[in-house]
Protein backbone atom coordinates (compact mmCIF):
# COMPACT_ATOMS: atom_id res chain seq x y z
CA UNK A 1 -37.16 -34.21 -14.30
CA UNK A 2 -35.60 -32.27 -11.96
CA UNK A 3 -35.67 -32.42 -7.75
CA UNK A 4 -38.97 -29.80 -7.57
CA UNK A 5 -41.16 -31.87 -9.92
CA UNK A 6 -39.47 -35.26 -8.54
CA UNK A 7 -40.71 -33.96 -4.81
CA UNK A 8 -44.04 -33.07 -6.12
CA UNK A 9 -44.84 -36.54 -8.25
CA UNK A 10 -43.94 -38.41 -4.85
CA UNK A 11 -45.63 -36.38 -2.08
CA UNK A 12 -48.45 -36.57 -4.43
CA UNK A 13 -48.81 -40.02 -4.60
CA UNK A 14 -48.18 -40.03 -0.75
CA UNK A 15 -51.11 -37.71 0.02
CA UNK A 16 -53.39 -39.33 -2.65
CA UNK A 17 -53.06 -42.98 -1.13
CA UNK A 18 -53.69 -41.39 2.60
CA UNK A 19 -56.88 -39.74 0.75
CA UNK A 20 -57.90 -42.41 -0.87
CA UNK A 21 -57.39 -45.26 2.11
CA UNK A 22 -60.74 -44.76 3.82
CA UNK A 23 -63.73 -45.21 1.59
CA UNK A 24 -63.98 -49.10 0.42
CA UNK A 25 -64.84 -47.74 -2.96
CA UNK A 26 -61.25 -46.15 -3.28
CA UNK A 27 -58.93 -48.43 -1.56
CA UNK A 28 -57.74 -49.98 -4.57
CA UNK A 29 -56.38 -46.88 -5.42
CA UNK A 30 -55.09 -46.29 -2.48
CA UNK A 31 -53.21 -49.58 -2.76
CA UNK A 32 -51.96 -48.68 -6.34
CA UNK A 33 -51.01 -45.30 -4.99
CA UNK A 34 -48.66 -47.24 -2.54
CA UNK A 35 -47.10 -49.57 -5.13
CA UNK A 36 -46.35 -46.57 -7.91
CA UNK A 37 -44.77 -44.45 -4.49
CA UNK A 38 -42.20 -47.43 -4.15
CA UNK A 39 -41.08 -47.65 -7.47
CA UNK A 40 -41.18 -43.46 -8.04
CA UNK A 41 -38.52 -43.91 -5.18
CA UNK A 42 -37.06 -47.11 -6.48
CA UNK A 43 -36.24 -44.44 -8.90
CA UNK A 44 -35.81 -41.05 -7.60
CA UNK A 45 -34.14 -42.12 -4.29
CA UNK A 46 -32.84 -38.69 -3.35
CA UNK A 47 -36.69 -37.25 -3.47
CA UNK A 48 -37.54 -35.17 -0.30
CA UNK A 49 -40.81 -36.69 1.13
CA UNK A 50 -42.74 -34.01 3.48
CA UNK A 51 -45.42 -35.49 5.79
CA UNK A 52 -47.34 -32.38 6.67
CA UNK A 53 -51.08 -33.96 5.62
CA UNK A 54 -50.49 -37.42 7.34
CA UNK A 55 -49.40 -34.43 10.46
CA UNK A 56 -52.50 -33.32 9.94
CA UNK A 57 -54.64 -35.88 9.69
CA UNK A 58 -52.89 -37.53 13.05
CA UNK A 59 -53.86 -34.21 15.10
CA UNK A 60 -57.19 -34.68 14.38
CA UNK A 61 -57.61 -37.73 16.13
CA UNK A 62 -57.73 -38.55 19.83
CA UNK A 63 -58.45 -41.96 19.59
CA UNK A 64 -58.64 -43.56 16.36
CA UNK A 65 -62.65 -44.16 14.89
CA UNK A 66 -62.91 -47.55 12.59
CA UNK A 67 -63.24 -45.38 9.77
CA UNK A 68 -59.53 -43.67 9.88
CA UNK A 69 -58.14 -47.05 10.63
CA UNK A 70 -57.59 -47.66 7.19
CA UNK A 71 -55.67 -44.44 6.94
CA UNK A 72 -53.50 -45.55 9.59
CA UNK A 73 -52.79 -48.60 7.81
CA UNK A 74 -51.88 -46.75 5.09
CA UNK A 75 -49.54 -44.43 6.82
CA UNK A 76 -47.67 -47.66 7.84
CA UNK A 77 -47.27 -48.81 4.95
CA UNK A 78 -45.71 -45.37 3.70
CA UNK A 79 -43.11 -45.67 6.35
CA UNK A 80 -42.64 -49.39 5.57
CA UNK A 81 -42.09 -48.30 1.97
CA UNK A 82 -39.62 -45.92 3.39
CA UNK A 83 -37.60 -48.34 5.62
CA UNK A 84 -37.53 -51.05 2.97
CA UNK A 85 -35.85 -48.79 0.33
CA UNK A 86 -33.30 -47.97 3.25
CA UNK A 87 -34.67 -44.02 3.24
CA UNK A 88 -33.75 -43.44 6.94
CA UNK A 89 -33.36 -39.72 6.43
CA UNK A 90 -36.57 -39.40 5.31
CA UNK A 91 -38.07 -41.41 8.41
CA UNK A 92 -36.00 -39.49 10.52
CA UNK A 93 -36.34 -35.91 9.12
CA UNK A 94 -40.39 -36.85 9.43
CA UNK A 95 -40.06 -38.51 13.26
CA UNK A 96 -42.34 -36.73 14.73
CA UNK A 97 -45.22 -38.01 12.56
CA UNK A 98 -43.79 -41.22 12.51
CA UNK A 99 -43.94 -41.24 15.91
CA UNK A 100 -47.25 -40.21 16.13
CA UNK A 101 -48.45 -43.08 14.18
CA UNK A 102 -46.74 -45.36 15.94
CA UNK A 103 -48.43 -44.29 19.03
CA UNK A 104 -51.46 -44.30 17.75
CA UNK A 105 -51.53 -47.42 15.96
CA UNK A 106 -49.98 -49.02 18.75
CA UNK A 107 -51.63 -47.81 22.12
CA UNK A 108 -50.21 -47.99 25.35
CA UNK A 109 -51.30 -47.87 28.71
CA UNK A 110 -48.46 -48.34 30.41
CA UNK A 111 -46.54 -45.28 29.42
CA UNK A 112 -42.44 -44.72 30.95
């Protein structure tokens, strides 16, 4: 396939598992989601991830409820995804969101 459609399969399966992460009903295919994104890039590892929903869905939270925790989670494990196939480029073309979900995930109080 070429780099459009390659681009589209993967950001697909990106968005669907960040979709799919909050209702219990769903997770599994969330999970599944996650799994077939690693081996797309196992794959395609030149694919150009863009992380404009997970933006989105960051900005809409102040403080994170218990029902977008899951969603969270799941944007973790995109990024671990990321890091484990050694995609730094794509971590650090997308830092601002990952940066985001670090700070959210990981709240601090005591902010330099």
């Amino acid at each position: 396939p070429n780099a459009t459609m390659v681009d589209m399969v993967v950001n697909f399966l990106m968005r669907a598992a960040l979709v799919t992460a909050e209702p219990k009903e769903t997770s599994a295919l969330s999970e599944r989601c996650i799994a077939l994104l690693d081996r797309a890039l196992e794959v395609w590892s030149a694919a150009t991830l863009k992380f404009q929903y997970l933006e989105k869905m960051l900005e809409k939270m102040d403080a994170p409820s218990p029902q977008q925790v899951p969603s969270i989670y799941t944007g973790l494990e995109i990024v671990n995804v990321l890091l484990q196939r050694g995609m730094l480029r794509a971590v650090e073309s997308n830092q601002l969101a990952v940066r985001k979900l670090l700070q959210t995930s990981l709240p601090c109080d005591n902010a330099r």
